[in-house]
C-alpha atoms as a PDB file:
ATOM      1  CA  UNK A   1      67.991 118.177   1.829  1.00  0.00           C
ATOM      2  CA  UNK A   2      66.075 115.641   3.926  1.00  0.00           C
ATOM      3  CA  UNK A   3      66.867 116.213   7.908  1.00  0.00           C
ATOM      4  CA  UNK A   4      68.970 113.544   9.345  1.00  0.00           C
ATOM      5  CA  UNK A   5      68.326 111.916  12.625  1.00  0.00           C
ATOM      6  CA  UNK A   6      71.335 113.652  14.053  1.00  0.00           C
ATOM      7  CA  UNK A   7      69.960 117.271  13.096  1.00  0.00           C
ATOM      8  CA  UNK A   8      66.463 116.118  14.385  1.00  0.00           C
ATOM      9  CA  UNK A   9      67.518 116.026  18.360  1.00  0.00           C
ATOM     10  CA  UNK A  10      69.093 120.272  17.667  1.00  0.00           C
ATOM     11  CA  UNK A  11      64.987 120.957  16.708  1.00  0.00           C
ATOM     12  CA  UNK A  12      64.579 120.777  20.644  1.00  0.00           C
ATOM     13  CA  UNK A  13      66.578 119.504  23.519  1.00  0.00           C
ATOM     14  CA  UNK A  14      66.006 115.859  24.820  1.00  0.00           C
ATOM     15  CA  UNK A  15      67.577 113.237  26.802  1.00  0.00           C
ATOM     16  CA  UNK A  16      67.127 111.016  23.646  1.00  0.00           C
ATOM     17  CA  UNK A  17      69.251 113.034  22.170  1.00  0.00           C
ATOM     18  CA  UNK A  18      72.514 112.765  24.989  1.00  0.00           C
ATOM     19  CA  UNK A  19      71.937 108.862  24.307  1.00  0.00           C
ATOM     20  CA  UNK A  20      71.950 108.996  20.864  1.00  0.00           C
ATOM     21  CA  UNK A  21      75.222 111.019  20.764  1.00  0.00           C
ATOM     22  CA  UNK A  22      76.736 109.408  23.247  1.00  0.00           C
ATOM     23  CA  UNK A  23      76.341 106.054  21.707  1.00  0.00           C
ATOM     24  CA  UNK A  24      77.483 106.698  18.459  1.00  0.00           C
ATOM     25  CA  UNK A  25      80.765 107.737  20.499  1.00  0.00           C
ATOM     26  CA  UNK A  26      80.922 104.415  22.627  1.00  0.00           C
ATOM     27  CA  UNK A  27      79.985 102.716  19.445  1.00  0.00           C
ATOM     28  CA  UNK A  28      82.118 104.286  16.656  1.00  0.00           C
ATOM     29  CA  UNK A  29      84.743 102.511  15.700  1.00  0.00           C
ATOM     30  CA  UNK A  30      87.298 104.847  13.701  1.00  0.00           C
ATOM     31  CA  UNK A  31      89.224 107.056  15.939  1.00  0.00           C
ATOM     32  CA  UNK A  32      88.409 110.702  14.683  1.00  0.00           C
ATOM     33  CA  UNK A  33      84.758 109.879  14.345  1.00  0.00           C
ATOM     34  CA  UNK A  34      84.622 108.649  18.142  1.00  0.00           C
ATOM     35  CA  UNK A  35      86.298 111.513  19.276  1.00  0.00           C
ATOM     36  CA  UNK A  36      83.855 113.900  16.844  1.00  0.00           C
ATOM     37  CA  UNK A  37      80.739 111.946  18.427  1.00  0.00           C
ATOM     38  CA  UNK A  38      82.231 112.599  21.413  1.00  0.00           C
ATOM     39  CA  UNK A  39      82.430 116.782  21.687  1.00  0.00           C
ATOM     40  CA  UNK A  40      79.090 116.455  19.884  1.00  0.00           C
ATOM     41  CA  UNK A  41      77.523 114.423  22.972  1.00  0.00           C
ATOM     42  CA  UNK A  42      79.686 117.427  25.292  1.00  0.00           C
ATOM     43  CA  UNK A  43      78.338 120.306  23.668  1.00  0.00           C
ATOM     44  CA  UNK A  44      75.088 118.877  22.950  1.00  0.00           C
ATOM     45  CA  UNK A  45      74.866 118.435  27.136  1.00  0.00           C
ATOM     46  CA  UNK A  46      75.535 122.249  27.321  1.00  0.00           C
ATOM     47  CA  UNK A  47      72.630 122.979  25.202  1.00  0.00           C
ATOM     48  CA  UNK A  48      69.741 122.647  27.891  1.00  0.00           C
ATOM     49  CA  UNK A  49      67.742 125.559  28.265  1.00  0.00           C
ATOM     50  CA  UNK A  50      69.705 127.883  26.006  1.00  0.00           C
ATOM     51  CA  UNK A  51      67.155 128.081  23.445  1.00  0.00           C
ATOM     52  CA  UNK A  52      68.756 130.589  20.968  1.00  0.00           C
ATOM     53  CA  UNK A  53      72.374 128.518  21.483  1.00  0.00           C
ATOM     54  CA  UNK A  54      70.413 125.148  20.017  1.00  0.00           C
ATOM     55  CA  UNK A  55      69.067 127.108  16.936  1.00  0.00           C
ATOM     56  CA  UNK A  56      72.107 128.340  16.071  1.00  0.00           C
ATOM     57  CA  UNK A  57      73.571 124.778  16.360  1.00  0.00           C
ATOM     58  CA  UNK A  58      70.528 123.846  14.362  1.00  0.00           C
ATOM     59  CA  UNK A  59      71.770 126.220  12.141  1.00  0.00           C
ATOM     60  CA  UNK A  60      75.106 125.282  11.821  1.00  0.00           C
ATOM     61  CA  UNK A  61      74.982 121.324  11.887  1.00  0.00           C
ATOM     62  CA  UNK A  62      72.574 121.725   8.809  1.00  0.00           C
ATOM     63  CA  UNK A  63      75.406 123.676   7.586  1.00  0.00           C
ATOM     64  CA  UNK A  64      77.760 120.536   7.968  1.00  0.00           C
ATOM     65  CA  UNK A  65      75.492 117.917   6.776  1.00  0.00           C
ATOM     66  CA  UNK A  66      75.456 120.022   3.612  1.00  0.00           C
ATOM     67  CA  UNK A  67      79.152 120.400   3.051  1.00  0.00           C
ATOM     68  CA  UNK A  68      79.010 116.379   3.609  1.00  0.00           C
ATOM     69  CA  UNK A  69      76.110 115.887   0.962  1.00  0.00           C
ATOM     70  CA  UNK A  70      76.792 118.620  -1.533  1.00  0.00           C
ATOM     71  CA  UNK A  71      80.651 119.729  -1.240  1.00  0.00           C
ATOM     72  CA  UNK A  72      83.248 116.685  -2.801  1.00  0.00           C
ATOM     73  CA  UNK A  73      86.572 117.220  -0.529  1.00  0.00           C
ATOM     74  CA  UNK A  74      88.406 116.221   2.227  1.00  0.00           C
ATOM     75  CA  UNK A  75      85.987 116.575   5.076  1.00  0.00           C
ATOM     76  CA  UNK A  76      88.630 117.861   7.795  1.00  0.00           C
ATOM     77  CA  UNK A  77      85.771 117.501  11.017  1.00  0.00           C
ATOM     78  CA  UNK A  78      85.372 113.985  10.028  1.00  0.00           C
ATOM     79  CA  UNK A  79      81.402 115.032   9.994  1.00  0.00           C
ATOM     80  CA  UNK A  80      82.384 117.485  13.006  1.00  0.00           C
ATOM     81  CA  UNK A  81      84.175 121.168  13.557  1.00  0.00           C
ATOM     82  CA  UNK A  82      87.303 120.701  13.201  1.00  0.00           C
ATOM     83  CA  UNK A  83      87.910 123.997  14.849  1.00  0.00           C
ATOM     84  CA  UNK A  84      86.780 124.503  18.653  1.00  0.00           C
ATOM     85  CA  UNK A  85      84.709 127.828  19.650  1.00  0.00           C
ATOM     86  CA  UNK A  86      84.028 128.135  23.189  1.00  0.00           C
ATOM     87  CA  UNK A  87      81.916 131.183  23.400  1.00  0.00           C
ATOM     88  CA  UNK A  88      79.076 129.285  21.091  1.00  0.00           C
ATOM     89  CA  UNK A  89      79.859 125.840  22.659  1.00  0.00           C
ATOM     90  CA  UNK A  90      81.783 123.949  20.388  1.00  0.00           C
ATOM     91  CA  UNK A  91      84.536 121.932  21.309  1.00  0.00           C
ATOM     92  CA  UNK A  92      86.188 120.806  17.875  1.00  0.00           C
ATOM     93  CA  UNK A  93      88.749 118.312  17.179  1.00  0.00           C
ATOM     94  CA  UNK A  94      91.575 120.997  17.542  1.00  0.00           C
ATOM     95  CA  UNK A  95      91.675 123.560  19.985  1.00  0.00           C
ATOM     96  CA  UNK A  96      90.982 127.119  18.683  1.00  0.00           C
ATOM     97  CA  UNK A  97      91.687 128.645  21.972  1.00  0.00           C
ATOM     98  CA  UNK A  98      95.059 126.635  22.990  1.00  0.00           C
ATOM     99  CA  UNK A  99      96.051 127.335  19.684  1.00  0.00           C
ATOM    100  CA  UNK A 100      95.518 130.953  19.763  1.00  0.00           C
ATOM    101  CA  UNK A 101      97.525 131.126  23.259  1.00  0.00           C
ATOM    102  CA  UNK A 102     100.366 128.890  21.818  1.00  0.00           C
ATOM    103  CA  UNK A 103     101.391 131.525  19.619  1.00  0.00           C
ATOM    104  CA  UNK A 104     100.620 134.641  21.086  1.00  0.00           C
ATOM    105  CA  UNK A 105      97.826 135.643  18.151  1.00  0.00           C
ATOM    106  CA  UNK A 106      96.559 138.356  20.457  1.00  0.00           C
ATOM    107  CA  UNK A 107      99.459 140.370  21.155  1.00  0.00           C
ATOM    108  CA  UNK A 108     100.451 139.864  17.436  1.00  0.00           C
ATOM    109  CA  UNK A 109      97.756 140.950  15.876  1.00  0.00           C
ATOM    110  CA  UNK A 110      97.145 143.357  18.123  1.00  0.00           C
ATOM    111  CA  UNK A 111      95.116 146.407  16.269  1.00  0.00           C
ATOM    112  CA  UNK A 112      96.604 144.576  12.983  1.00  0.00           C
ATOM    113  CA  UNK A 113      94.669 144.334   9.217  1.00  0.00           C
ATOM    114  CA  UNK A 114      94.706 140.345   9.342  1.00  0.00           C
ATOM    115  CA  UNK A 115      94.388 137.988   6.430  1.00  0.00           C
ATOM    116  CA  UNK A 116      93.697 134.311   7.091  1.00  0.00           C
ATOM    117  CA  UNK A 117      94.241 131.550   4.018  1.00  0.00           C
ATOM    118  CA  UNK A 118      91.988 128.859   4.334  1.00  0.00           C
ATOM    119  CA  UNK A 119      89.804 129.987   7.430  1.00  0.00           C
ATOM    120  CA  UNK A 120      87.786 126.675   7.197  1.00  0.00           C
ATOM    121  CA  UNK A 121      84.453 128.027   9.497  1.00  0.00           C
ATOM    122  CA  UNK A 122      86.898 131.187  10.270  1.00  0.00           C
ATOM    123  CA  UNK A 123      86.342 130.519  14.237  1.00  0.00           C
ATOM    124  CA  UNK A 124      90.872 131.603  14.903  1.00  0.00           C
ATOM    125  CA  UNK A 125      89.433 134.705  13.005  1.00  0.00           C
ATOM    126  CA  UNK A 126      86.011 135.098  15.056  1.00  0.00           C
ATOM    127  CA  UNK A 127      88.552 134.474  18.494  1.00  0.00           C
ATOM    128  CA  UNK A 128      90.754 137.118  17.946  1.00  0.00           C
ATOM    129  CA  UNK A 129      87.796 139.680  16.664  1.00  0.00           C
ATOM    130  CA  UNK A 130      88.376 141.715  19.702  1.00  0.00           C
ATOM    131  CA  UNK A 131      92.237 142.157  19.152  1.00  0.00           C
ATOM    132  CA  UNK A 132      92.433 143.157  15.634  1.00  0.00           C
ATOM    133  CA  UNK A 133      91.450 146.101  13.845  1.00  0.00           C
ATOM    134  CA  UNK A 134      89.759 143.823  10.985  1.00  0.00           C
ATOM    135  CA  UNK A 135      90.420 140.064   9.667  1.00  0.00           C
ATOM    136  CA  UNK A 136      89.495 138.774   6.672  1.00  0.00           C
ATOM    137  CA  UNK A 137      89.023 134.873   6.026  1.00  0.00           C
ATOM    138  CA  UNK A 138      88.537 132.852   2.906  1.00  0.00           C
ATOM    139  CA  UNK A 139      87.959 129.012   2.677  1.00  0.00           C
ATOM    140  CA  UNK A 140      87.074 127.467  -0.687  1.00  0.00           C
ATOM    141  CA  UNK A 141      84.356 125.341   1.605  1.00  0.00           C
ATOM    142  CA  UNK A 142      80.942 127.310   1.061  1.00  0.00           C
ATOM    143  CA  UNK A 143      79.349 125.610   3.594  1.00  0.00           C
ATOM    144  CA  UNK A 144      81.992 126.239   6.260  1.00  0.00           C
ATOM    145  CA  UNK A 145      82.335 129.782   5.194  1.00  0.00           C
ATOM    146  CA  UNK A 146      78.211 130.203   6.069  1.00  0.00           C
ATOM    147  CA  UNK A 147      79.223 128.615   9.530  1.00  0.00           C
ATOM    148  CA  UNK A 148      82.087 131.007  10.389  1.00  0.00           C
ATOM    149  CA  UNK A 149      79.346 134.329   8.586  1.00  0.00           C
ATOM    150  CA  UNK A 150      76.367 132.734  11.030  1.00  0.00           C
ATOM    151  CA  UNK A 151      78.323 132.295  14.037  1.00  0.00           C
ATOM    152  CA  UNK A 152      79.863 136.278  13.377  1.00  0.00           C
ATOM    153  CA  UNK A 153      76.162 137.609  13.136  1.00  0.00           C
ATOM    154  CA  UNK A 154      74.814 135.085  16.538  1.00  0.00           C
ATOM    155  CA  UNK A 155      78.089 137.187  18.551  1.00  0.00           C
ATOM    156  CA  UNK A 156      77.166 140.341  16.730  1.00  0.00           C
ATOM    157  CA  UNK A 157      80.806 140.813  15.513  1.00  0.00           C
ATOM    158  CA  UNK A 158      81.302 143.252  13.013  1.00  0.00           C
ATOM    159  CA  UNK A 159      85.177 142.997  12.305  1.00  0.00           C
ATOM    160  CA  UNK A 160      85.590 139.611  10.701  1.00  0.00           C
ATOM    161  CA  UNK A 161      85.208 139.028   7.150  1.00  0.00           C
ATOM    162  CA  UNK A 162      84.676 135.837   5.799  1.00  0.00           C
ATOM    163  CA  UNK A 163      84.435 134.598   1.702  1.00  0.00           C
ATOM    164  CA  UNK A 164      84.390 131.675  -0.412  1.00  0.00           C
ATOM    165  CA  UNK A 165      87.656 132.086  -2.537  1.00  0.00           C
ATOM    166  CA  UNK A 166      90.625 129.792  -3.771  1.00  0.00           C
ATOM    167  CA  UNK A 167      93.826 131.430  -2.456  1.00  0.00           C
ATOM    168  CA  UNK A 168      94.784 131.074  -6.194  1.00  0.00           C
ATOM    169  CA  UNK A 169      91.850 133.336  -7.369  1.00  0.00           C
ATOM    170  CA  UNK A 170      91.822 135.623  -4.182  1.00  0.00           C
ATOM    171  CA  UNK A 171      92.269 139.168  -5.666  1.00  0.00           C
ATOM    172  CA  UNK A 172      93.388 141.379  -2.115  1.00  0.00           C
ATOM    173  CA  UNK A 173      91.682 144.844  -2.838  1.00  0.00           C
ATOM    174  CA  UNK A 174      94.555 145.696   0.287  1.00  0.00           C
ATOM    175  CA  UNK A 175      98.216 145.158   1.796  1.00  0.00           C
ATOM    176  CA  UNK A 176      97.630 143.501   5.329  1.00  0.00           C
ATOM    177  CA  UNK A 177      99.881 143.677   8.496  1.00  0.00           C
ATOM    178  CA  UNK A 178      99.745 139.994   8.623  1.00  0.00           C
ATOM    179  CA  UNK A 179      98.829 136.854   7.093  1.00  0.00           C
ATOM    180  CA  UNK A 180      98.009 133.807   8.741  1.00  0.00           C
ATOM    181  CA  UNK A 181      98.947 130.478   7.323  1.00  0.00           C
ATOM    182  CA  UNK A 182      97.681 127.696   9.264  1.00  0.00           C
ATOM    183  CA  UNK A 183      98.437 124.368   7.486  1.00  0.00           C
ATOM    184  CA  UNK A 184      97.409 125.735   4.122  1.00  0.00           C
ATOM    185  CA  UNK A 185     100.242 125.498   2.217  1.00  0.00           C
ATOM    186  CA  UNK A 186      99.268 122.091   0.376  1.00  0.00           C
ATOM    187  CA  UNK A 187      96.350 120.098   1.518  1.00  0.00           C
ATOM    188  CA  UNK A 188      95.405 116.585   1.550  1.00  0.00           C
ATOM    189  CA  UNK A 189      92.251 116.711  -1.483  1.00  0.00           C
ATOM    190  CA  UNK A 190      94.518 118.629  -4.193  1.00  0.00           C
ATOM    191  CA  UNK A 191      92.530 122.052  -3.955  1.00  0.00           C
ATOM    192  CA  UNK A 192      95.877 123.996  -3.447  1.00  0.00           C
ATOM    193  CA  UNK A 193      96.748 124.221  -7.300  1.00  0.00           C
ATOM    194  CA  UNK A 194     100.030 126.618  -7.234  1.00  0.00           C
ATOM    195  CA  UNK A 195     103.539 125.154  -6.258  1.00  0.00           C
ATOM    196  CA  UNK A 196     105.040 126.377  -2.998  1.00  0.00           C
ATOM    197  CA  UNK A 197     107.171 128.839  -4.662  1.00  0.00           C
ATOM    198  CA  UNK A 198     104.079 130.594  -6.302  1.00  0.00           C
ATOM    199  CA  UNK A 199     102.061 130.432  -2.571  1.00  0.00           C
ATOM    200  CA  UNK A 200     104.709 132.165  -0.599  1.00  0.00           C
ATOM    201  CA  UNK A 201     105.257 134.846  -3.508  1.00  0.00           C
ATOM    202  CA  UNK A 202     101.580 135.259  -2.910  1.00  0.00           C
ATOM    203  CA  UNK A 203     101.740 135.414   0.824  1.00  0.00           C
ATOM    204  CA  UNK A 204     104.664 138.037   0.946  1.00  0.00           C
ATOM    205  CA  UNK A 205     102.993 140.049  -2.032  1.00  0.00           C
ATOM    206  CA  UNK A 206      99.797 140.541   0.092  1.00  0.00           C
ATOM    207  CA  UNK A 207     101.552 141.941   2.845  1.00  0.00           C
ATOM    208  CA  UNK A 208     102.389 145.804   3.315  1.00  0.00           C
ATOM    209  CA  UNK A 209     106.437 146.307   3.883  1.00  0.00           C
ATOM    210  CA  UNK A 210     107.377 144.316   6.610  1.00  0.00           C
ATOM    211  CA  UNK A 211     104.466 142.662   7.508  1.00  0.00           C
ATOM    212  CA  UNK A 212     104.144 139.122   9.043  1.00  0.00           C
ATOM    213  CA  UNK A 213     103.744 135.744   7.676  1.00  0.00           C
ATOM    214  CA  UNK A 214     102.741 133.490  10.560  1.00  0.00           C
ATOM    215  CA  UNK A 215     102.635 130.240   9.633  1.00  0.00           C
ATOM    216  CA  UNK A 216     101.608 126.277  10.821  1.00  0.00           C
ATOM    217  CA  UNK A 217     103.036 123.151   9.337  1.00  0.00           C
ATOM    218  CA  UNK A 218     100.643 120.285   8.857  1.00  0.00           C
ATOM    219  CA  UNK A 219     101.673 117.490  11.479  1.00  0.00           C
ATOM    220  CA  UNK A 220     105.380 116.308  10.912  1.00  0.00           C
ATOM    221  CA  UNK A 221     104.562 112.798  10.000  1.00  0.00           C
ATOM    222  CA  UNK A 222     102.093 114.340   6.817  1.00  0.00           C
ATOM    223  CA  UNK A 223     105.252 117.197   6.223  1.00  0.00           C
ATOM    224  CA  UNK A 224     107.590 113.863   6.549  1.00  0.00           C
ATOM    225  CA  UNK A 225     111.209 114.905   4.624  1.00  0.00           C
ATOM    226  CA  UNK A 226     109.519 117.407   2.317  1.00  0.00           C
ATOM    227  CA  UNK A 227     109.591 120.130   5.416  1.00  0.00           C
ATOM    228  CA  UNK A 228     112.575 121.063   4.679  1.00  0.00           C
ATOM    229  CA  UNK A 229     112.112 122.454   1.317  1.00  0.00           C
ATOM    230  CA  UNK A 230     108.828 124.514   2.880  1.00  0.00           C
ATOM    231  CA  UNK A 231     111.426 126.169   5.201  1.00  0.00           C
ATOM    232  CA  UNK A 232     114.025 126.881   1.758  1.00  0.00           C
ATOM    233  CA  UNK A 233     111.167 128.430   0.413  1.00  0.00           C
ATOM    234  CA  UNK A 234     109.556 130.318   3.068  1.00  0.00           C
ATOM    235  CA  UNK A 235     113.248 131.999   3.901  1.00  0.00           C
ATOM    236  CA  UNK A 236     113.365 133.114   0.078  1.00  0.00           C
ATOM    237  CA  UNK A 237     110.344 135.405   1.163  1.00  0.00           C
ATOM    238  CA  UNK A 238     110.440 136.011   4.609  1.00  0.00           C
ATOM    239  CA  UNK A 239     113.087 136.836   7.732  1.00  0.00           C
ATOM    240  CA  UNK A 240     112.442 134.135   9.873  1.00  0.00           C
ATOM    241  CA  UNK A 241     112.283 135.757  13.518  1.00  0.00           C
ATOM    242  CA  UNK A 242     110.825 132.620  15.359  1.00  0.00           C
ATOM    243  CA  UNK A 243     110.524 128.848  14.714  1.00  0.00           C
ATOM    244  CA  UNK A 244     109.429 126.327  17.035  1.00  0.00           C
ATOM    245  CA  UNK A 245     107.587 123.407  17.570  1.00  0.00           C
ATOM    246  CA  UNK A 246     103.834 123.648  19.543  1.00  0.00           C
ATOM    247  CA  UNK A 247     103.157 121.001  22.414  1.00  0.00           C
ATOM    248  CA  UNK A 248      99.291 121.925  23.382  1.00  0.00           C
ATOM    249  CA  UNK A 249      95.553 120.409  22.214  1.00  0.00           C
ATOM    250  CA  UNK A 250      94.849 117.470  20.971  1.00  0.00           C
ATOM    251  CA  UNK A 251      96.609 114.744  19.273  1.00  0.00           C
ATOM    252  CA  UNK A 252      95.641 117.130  15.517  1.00  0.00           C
ATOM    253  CA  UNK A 253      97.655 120.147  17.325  1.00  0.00           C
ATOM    254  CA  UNK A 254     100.709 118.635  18.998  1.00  0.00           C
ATOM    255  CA  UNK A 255     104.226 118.397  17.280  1.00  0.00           C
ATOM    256  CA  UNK A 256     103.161 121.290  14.307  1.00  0.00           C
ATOM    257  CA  UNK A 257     106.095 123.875  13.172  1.00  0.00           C
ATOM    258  CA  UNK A 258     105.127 127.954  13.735  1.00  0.00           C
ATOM    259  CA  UNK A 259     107.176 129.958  12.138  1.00  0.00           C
ATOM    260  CA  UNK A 260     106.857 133.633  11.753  1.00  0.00           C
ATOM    261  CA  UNK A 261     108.536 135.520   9.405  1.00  0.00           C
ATOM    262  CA  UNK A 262     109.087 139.167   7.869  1.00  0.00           C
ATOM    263  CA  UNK A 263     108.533 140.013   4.570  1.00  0.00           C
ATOM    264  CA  UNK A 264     111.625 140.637   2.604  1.00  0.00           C
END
């Protein structure tokens, strides 16, 4: 794959490159790609003289410009992260870190075997590495699975599992504690094949006896009137201990259902 222009300025830090990012943000005209040009131009400034930070960037841009050439879905960064990762300097159109806070993932998971559906570049899984006893992750996004794998080995973390997999052809070789289902349960490119009735059998057959389902709707105006037949089928499966609506992040995180629920 030729190098873009954009990858060209992570090769080594310039000035050129702060005006180049921040003018595709001034300049951008659709609102998720202004605000994706926008971290880029923050965490590119955050770069300077952290030589082994800008490879890995390198690294993981490439990464992104590949899923953008090579992979044919819904692009969910809008040519960004769509995740945030503050310990490798990524600020991401939703906030990993808020999110984690918002509902409670490290006194949940606390020592817990933790499987995520749909990781995209696994960075909720790589954020709560130093709660759990082990997380596994699976996106069907090869490219964004090599992210989340690079950015384990940069942070040396040794917990965190992350695979290219279908939730459909996902074969658990182990019950888990908890699974995490963050706005998985359809999704907007048709990749999620099963009916909701066959995905929350899934989720609940994964997990050991009462073990948790913690789950995020997609944003109520994308749920719309259909939400209410996710919730029918998620109490089929699960006790539902907690529900409530989040209010942190960005515009992407705000007004999303968490549940959590025991298996039945």
């Amino acid at each position: 794959m030729k190098k873009s222009k954009t990858l060209g300025y992570y090769d080594r830090y310039s000035i050129a490159g702060l005006f180049y990012f921040f003018w595709k943000a001034v300049s951008g005209k659709e609102k998720l790609r202004k605000r994706s040009m926008l971290n880029r131009f923050r965490d590119y400034q955050g770069l300077n003289d952290q030589g082994d930070l800008l490879a890995l960037h390198r690294q993981i841009n490439g990464l992104l410009e590949k899923a953008a050439s090579e992979w044919n879905s819904y692009d969910y960064g809008e040519g960004y992260f769509y995740q945030s990762f503050q310990k490798v300097g990524i600020s991401g159109l939703r906030i990993t870190e808020q999110r984690v806070r918002a509902m409670n993932l490290a006194q949940r998971l606390k020592n817990r075997r933790v499987l995520e559906i749909g990781c995209n570049t696994g960075f909720v899984a790589l954020s709560v590495a130093d709660t759990v006893e082990n997380i596994s992750g699976f996106d069907i996004n090869p490219c964004l699975v090599q992210i989340g794998q690079a950015v384990a080995e940069y942070l040396k973390i040794s917990n965190v599992s992350l695979l290219t997999s279908s939730f459909e052809a996902f074969q658990p070789d182990r019950k888990y504690d908890v699974v995490l289902s963050f706005a998985n349960h359809d999704t907007y490119d048709g990749n999620t094949k099963q009916s909701l009735q066959d995905y929350f059998l899934k989720c609940r057959n994964v997990l050991k006896t009462n073990g948790l389902l913690l789950f995020e709707s997609h944003p109520p105006q994308l749920e719309g009137d259909g939400f209410k037949n996710v919730c029918t089928i998620i109490n089929e499966f699960f006790i539902v201990q907690e529900k409530k609506v989040l209010s942190y992040g960005t515009f992407l995180d705000r007004g999303r259902t968490f549940i959590v629920g025991v298996r039945k």
